[in-house]
N, C-alpha and C. Protein backbone atom coordinates (compact mmCIF):
# COMPACT_ATOMS: atom_id res chain seq x y z
N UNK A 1 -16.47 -13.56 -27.40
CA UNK A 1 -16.67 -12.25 -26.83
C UNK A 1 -17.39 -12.33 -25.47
N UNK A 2 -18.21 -13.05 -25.92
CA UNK A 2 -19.10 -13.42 -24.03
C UNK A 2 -18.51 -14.22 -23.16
N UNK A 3 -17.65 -14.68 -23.01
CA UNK A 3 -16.44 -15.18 -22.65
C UNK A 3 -15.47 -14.31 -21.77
N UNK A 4 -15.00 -13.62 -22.65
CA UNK A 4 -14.02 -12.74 -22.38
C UNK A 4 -14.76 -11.49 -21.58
N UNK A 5 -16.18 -11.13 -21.77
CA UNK A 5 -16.72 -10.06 -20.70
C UNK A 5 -17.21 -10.79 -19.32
N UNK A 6 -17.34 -12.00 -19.17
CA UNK A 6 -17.69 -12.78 -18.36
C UNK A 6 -16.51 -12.96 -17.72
N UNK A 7 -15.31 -13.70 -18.09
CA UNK A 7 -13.78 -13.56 -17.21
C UNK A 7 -13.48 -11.78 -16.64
N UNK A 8 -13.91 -10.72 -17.52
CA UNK A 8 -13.57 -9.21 -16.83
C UNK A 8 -14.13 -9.32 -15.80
N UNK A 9 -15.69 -9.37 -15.55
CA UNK A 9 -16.59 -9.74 -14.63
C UNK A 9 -16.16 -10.45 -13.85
N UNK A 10 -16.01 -11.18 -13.83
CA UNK A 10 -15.53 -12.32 -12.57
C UNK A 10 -14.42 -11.86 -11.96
N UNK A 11 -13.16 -11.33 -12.46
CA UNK A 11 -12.08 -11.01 -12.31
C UNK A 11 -12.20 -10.03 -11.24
N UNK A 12 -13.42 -8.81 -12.09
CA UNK A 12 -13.28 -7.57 -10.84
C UNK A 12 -14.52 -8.12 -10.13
N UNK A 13 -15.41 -8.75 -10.15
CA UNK A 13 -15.93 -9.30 -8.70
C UNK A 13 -15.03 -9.77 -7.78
N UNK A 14 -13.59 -11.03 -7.78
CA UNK A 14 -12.93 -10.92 -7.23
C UNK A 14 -12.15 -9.91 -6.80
N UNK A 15 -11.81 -9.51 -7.20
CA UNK A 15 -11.17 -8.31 -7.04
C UNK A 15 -11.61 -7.14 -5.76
N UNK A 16 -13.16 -6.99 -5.93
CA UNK A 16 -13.92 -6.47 -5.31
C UNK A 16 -13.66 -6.97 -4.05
N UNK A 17 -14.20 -8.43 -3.94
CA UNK A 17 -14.54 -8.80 -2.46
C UNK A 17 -13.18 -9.03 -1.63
N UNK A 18 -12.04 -9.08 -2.36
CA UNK A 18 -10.41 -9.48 -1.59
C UNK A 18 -10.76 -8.48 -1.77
N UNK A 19 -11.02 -7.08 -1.73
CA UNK A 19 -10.69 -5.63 -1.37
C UNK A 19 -11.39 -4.93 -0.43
N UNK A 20 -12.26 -5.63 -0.05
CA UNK A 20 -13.04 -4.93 1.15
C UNK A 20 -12.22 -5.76 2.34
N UNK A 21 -12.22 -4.38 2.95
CA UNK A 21 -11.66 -5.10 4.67
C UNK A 21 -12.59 -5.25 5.62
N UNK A 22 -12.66 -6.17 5.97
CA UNK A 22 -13.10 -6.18 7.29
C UNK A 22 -13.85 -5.09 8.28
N UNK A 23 -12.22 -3.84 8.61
CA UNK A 23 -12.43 -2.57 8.90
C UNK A 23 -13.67 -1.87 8.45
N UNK A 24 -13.79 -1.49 7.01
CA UNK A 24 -14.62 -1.01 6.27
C UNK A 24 -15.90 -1.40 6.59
N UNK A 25 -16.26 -2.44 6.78
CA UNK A 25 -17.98 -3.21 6.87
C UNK A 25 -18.17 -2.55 8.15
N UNK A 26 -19.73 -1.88 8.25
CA UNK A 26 -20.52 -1.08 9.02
C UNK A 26 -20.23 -2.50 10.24
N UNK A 27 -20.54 -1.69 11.87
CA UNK A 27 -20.61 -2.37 13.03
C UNK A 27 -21.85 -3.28 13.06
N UNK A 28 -21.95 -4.51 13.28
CA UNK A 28 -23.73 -4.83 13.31
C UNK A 28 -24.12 -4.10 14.81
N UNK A 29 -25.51 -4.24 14.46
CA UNK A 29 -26.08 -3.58 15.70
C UNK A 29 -26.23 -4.76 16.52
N UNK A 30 -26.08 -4.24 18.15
CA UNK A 30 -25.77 -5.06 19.03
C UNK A 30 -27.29 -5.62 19.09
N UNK A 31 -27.19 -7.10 19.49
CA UNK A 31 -28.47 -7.67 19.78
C UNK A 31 -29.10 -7.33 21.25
N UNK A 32 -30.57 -7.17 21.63
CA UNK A 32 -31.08 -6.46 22.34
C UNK A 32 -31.50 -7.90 23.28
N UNK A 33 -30.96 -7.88 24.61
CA UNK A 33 -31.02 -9.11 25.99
C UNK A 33 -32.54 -8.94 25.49
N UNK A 34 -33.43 -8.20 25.29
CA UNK A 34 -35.05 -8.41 25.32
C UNK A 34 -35.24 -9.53 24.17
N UNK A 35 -34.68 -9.43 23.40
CA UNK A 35 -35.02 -10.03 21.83
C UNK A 35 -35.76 -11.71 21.83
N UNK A 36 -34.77 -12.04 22.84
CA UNK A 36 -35.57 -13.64 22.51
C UNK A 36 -36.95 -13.66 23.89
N UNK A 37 -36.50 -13.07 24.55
CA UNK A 37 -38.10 -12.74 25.60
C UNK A 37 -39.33 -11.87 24.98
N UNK A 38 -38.94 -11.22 24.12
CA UNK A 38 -39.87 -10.52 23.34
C UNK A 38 -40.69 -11.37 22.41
N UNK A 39 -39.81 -12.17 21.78
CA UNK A 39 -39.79 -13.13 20.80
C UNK A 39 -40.59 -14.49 21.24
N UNK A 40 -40.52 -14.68 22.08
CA UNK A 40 -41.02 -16.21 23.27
C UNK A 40 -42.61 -15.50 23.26
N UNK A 41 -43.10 -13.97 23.73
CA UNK A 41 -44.29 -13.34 24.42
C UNK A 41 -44.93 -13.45 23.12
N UNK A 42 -44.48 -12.76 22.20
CA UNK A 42 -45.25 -13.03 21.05
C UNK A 42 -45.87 -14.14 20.57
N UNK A 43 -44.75 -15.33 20.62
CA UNK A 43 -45.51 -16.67 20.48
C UNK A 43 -46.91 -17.03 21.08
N UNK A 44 -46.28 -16.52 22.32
CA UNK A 44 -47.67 -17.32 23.26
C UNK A 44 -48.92 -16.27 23.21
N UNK A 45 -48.48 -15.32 22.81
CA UNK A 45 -49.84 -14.40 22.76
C UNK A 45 -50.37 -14.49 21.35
N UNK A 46 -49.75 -15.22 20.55
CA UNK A 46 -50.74 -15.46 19.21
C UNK A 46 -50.94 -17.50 19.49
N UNK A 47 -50.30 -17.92 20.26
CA UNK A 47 -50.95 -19.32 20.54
C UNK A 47 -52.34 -18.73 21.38
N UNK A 48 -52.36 -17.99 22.38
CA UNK A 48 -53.75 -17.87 23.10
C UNK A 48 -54.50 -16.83 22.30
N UNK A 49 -54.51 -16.22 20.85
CA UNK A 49 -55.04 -15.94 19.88
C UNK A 49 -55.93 -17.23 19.01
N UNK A 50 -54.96 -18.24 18.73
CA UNK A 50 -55.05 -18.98 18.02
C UNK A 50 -56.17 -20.07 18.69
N UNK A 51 -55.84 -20.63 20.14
CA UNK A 51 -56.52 -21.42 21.23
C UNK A 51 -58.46 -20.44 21.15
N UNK A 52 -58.47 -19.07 21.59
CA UNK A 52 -59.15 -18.80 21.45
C UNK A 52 -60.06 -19.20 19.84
N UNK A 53 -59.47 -18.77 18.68
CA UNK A 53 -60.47 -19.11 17.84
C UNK A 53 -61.18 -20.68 17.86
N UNK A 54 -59.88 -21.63 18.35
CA UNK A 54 -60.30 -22.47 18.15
C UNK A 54 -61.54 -23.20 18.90
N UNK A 55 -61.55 -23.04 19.90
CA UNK A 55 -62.40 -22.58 21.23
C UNK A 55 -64.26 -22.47 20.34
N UNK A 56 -63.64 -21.20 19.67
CA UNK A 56 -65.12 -20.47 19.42
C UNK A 56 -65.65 -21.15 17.96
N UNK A 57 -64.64 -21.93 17.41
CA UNK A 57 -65.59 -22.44 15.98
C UNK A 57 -65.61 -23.70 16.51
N UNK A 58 -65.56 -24.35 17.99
CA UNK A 58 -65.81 -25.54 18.78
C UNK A 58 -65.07 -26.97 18.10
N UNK A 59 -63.61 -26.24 18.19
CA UNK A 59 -62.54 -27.50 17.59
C UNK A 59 -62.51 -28.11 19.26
N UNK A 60 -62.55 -27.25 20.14
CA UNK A 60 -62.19 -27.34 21.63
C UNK A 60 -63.35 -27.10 22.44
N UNK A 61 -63.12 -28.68 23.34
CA UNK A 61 -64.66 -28.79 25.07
C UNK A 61 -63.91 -27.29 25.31
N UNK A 62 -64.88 -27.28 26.67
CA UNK A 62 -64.25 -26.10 27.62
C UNK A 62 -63.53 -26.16 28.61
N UNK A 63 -63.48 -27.56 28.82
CA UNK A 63 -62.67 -27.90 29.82
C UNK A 63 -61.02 -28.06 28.94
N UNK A 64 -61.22 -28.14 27.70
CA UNK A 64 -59.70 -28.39 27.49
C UNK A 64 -59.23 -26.72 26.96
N UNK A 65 -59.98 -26.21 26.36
CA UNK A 65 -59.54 -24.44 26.19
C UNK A 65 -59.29 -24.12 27.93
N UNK A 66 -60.17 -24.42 28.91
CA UNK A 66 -59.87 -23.68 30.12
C UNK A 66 -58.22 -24.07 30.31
N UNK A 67 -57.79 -25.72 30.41
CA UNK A 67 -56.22 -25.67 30.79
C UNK A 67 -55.49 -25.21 29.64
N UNK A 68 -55.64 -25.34 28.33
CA UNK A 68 -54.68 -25.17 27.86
C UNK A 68 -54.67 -23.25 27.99
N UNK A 69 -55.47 -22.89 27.99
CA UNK A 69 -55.37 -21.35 28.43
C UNK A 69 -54.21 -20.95 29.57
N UNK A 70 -54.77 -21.50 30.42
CA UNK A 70 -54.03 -21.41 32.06
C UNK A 70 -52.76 -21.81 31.60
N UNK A 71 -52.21 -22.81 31.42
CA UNK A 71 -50.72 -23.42 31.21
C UNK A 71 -50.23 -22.11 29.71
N UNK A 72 -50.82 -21.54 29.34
CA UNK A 72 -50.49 -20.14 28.30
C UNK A 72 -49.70 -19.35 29.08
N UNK A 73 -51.18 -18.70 30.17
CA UNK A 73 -51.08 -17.53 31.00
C UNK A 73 -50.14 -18.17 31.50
N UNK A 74 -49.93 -19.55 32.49
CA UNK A 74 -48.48 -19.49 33.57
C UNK A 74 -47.13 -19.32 32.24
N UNK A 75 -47.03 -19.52 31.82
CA UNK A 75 -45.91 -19.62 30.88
C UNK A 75 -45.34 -18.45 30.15
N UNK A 76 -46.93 -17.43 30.33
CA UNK A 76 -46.75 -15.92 29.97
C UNK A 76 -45.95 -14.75 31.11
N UNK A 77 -46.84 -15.32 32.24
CA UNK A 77 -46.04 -14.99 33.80
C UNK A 77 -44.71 -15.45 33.71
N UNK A 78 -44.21 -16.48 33.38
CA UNK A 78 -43.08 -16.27 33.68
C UNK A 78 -41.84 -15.85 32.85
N UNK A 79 -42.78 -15.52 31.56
CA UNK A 79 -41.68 -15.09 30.50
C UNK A 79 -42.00 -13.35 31.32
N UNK A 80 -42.84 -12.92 31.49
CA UNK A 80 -43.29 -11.26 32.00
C UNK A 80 -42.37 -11.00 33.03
N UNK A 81 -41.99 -12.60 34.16
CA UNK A 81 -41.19 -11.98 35.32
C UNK A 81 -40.03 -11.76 34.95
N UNK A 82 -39.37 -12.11 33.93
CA UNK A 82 -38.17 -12.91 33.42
C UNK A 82 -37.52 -11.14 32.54
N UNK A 83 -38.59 -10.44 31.97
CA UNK A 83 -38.61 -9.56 31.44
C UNK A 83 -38.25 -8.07 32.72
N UNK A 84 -39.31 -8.26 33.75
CA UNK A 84 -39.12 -8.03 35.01
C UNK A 84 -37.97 -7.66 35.57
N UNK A 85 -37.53 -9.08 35.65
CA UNK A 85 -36.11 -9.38 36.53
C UNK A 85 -34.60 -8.84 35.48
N UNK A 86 -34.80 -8.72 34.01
CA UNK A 86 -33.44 -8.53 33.60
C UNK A 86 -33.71 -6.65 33.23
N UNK A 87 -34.87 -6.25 33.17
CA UNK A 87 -34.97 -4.90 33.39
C UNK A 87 -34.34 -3.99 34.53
N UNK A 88 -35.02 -4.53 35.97
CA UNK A 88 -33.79 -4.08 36.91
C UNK A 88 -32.51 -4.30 37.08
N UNK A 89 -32.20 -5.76 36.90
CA UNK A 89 -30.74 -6.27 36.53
C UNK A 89 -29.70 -4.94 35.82
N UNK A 90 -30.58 -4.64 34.24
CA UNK A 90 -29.83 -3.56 33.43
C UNK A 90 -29.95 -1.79 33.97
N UNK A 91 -30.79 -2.20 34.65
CA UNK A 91 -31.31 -0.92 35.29
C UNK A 91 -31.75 0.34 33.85
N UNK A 92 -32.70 -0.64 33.71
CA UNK A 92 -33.65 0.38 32.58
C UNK A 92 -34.75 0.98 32.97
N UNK A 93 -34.50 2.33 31.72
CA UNK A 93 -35.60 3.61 32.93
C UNK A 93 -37.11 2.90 32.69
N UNK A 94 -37.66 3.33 34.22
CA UNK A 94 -39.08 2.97 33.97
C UNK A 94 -39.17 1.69 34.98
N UNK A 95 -37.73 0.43 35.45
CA UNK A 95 -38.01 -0.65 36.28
C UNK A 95 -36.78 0.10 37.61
N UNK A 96 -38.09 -0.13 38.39
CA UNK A 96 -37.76 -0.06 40.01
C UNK A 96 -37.50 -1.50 40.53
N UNK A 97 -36.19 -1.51 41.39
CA UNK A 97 -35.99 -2.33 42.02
C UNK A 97 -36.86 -3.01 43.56
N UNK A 98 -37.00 -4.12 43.63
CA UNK A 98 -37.87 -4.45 44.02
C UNK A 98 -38.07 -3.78 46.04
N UNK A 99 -38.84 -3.49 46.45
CA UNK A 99 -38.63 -2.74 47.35
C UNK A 99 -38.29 -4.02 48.67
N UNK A 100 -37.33 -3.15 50.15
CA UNK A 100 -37.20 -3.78 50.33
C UNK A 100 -38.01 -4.33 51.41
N UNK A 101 -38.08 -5.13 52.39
CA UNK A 101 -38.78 -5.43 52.96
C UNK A 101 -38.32 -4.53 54.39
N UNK A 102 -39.60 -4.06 54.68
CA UNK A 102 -39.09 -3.01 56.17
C UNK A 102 -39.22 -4.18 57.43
N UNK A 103 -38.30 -3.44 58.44
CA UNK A 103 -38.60 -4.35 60.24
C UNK A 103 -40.21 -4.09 60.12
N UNK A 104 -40.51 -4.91 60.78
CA UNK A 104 -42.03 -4.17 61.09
C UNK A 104 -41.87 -3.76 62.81
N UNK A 105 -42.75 -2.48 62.79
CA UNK A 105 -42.13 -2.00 64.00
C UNK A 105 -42.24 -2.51 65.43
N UNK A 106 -41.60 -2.00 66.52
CA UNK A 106 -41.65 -2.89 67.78
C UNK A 106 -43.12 -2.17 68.71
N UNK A 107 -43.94 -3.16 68.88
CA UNK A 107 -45.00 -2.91 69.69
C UNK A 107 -45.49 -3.86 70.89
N UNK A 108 -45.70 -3.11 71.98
CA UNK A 108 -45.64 -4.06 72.88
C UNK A 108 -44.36 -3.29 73.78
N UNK A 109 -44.14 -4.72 74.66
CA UNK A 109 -42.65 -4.54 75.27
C UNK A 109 -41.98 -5.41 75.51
N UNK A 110 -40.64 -4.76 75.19
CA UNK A 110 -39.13 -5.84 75.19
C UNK A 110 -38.36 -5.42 77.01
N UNK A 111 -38.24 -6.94 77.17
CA UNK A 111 -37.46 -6.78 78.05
C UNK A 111 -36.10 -6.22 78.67
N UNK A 112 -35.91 -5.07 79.42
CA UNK A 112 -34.56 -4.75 79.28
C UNK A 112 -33.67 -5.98 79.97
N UNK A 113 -33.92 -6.56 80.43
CA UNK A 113 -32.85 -7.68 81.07
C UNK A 113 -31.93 -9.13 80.00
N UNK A 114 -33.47 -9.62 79.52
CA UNK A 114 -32.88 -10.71 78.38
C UNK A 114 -33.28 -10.62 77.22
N UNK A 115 -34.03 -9.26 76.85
CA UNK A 115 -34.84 -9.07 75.14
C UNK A 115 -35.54 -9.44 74.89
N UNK A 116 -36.44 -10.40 75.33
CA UNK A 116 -38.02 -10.98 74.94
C UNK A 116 -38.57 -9.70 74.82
N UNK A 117 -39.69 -9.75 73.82
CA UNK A 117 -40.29 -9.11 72.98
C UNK A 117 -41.77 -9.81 73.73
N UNK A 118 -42.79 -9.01 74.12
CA UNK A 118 -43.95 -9.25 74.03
C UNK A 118 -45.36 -8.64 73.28
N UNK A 119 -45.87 -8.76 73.06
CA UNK A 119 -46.86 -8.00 72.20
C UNK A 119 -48.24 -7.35 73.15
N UNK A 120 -48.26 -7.69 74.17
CA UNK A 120 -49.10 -6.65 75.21
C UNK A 120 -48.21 -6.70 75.67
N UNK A 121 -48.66 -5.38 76.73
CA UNK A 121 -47.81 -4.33 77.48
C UNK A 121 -48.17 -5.34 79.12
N UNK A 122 -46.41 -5.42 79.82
CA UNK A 122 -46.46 -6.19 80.91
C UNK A 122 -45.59 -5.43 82.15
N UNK A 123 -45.93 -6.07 83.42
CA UNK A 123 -45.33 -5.82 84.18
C UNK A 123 -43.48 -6.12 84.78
N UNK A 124 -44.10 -7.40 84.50
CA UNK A 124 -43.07 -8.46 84.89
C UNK A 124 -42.44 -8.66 83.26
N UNK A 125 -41.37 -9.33 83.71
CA UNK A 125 -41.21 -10.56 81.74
C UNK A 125 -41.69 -11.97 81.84
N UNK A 126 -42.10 -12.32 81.18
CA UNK A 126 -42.90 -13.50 81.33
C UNK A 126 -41.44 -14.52 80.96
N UNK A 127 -40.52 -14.52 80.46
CA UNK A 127 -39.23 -14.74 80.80
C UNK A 127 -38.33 -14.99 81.81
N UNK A 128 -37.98 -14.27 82.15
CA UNK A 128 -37.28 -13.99 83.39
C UNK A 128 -37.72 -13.42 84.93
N UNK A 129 -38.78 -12.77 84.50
CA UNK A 129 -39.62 -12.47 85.85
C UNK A 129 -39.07 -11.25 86.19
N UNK A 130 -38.19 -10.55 85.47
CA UNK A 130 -37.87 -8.80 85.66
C UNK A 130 -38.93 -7.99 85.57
N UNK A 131 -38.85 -6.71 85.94
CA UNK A 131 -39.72 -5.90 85.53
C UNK A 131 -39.28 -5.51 83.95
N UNK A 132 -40.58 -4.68 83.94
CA UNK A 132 -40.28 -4.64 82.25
C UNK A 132 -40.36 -3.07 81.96
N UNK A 133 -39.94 -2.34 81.25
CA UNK A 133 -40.03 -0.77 80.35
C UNK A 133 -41.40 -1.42 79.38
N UNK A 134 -42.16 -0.32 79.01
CA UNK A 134 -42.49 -0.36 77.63
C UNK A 134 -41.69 0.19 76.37
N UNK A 135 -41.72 -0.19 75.48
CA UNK A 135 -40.76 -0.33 74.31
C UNK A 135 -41.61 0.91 73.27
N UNK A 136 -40.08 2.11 73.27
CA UNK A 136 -40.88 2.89 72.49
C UNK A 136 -39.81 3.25 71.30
């Protein structure tokens, strides 16, 4: 008898799983570009959790908590820029693209004859020996 309810069982377990399609099974949720940078920050912020205790029940000089700290923090910087850089990339609200760099403006005077640029105001061009405009 336990036999024979054990073969029903098995039968419609097969049965079951050759009957689900594919189709049917829910979408997975898409994995998030942050996930393994999120995942990396965490590490290192419970290693410089961890560095700290060790530090304070004096497993660690101070000279070796000071680098191994620092080589944390650089390693934290660059997982932070990294976070940074694929935020504007996706253009997610909240990251501004990095601004750009302006001319800086013209002061002084440029020559109208060959374009030298001087930074006090002249008569001549120290160039060419033209007279000069001031540059406004």
């Amino acid at each position: 008898m336990i036999i024979v309810l054990t073969c029903v069982l098995a039968i419609v377990v097969i049965a079951f799983i050759l009957g689900v399609r594919p189709k049917d099974l829910p979408e997975p949720e898409p994995e998030s570009p942050f996930r393994h940078l999120d995942d990396r920050k965490a590490a290192i912020y419970e290693s410089l959790r961890d560095l700290q205790f060790e530090y304070r029940v004096g497993k660690l000089s101070d000279d070796d908590y000071q680098a191994s700290k620092r080589d944390l923090q650089k390693e934290l910087a660059v997982v932070l820029a990294e976070v940074d850089k694929l935020k504007v990339q996706l253009g997610v609200n909240g990251a501004a693209p990095p601004p750009k760099p302006k001319a800086p403006p013209v002061s002084g005077t440029v020559c109208p004859s060959c374009g030298a640029k001087f930074e006090n105001e002249l008569k001549f061009c120290g160039e060419c020996g033209k007279p000069m405009k001031v540059a406004r």
